[in-house]
Protein backbone atom coordinates (compact mmCIF):
# COMPACT_ATOMS: atom_id res chain seq x y z
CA UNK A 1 3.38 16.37 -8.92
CA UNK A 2 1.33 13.27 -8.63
CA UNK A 3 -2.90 13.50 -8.09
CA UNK A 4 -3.03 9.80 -7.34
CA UNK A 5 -2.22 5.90 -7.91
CA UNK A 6 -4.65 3.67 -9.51
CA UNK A 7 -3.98 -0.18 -9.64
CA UNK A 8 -6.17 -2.74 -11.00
CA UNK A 9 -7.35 -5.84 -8.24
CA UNK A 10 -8.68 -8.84 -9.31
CA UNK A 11 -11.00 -9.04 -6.24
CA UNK A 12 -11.75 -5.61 -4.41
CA UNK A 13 -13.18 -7.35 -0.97
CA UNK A 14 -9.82 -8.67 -0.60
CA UNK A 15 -8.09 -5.71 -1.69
CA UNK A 16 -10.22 -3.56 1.08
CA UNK A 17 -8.79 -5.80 3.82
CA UNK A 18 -5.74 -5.80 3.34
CA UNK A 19 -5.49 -1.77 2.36
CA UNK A 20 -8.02 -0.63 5.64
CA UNK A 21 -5.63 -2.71 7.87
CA UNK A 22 -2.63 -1.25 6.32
CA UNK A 23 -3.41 2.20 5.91
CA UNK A 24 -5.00 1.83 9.56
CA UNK A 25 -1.92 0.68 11.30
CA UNK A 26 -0.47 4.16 9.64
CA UNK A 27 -3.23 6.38 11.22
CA UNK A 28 -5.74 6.59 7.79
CA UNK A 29 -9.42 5.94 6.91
CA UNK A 30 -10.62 2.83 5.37
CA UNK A 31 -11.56 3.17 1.91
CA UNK A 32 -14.53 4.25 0.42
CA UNK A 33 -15.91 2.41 -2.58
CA UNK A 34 -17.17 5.57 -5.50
CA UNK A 35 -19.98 5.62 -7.74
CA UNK A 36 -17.80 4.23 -10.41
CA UNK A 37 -16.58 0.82 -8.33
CA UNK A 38 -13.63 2.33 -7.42
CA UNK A 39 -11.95 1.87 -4.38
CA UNK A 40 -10.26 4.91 -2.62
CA UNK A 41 -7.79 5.53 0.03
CA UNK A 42 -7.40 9.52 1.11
CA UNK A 43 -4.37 10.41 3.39
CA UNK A 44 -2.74 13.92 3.72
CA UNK A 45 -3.28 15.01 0.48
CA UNK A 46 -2.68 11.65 -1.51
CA UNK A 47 -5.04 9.02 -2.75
CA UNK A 48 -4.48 5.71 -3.97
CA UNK A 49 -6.96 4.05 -6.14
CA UNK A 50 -8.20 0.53 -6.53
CA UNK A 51 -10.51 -0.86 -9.40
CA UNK A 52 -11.02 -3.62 -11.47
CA UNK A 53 -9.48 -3.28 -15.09
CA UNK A 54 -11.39 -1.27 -17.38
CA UNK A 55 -10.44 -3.09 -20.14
CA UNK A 56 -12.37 -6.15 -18.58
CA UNK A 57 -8.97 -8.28 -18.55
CA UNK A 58 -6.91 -9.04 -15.36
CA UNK A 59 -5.23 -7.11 -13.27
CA UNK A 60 -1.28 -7.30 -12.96
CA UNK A 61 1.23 -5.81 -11.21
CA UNK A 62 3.86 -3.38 -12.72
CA UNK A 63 7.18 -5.33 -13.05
CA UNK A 64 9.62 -3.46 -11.43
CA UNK A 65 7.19 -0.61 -10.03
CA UNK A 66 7.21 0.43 -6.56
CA UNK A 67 4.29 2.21 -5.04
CA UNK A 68 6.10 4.23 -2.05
CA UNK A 69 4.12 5.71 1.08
CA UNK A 70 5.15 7.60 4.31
CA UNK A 71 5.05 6.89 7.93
CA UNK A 72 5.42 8.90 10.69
CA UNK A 73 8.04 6.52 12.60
CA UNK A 74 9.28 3.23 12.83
CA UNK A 75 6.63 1.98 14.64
CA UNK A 76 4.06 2.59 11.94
CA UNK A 77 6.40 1.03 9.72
CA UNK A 78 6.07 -2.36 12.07
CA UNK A 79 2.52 -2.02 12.37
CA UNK A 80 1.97 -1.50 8.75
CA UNK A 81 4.02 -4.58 7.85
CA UNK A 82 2.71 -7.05 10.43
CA UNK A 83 -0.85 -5.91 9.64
CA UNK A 84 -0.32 -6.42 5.41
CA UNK A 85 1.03 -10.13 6.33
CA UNK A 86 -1.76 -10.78 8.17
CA UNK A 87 -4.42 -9.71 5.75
CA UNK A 88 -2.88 -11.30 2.52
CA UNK A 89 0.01 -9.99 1.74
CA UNK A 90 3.48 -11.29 1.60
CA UNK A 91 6.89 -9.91 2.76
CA UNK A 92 9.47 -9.60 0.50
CA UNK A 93 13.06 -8.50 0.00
CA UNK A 94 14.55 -7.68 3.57
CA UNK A 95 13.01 -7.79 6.94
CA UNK A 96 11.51 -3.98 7.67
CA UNK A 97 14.98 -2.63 8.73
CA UNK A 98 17.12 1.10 9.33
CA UNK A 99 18.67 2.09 6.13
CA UNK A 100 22.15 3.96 6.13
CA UNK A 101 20.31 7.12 5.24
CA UNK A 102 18.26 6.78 8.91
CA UNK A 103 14.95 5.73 7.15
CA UNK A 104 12.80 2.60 8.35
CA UNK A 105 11.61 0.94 5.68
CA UNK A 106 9.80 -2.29 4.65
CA UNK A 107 8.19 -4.12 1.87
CA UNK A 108 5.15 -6.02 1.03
CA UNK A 109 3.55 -7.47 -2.07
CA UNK A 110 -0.83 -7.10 -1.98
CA UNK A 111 -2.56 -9.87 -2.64
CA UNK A 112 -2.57 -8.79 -6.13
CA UNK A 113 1.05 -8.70 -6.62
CA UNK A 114 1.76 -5.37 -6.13
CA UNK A 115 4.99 -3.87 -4.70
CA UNK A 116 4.25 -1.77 -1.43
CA UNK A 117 7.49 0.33 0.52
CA UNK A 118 7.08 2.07 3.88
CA UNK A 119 9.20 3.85 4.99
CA UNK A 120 10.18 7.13 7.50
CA UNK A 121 11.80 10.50 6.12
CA UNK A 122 15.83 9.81 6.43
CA UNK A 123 17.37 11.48 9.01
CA UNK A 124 20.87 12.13 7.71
């Protein structure tokens, strides 16, 4: 259903960090900045966008929006989460943990405020 997921940054150096160590500790490509100033992230068929508003104001993050993305197992999940707190972002709600459906999941905001889930497939 979905194409892609743009977000607006406030600073897109710091925003590359953190994203190429995330998405690296997941197995994907650092981004690649477009003609337009955008920065993108390409991973099995997804992409996830980064740019500066258009409208010229700053960028916020969606109250109450989750932006959700796969990993292949639990260990991902760790590496993913350990490398986003080391690069700016900040760990929120619970520690990356097994959910009662079998998933691993864990959370992050970016340095722009965004909210970021991990998780596995469930296994029940």
């Amino acid at each position: 259903m979905f194409t892609h997921v743009m977000i607006g940054s406030n600073d897109l150096e710091r925003a590359r960090a953190f994203y190429d160590a995330t998405f690296a500790a997941l197995g994907g490509a650092a981004g690649e900045m477009d003609a337009r100033g955008r920065l993108i992230y390409s991973h099995e068929g997804g992409r996830l966008m980064i740019t500066r508003p258009i409208d010229g104001k700053p960028a916020t993050f969606a109250n109450g929006g989750t932006i959700g993305i796969g990993a292949s197992s639990p260990d991902h999940v760790l590496a993913w989460h350990a490398a986003g707190a080391a690069h700016g972002g900040t760990a929120i709600e619970t520690p990356p943990n097994e959910r009662p459906n079998g998933s691993f999941v864990a959370y992050l905001r970016d340095p722009d405020g965004n909210k970021l889930s991990v998780r596995t497939l469930p296994t029940r």
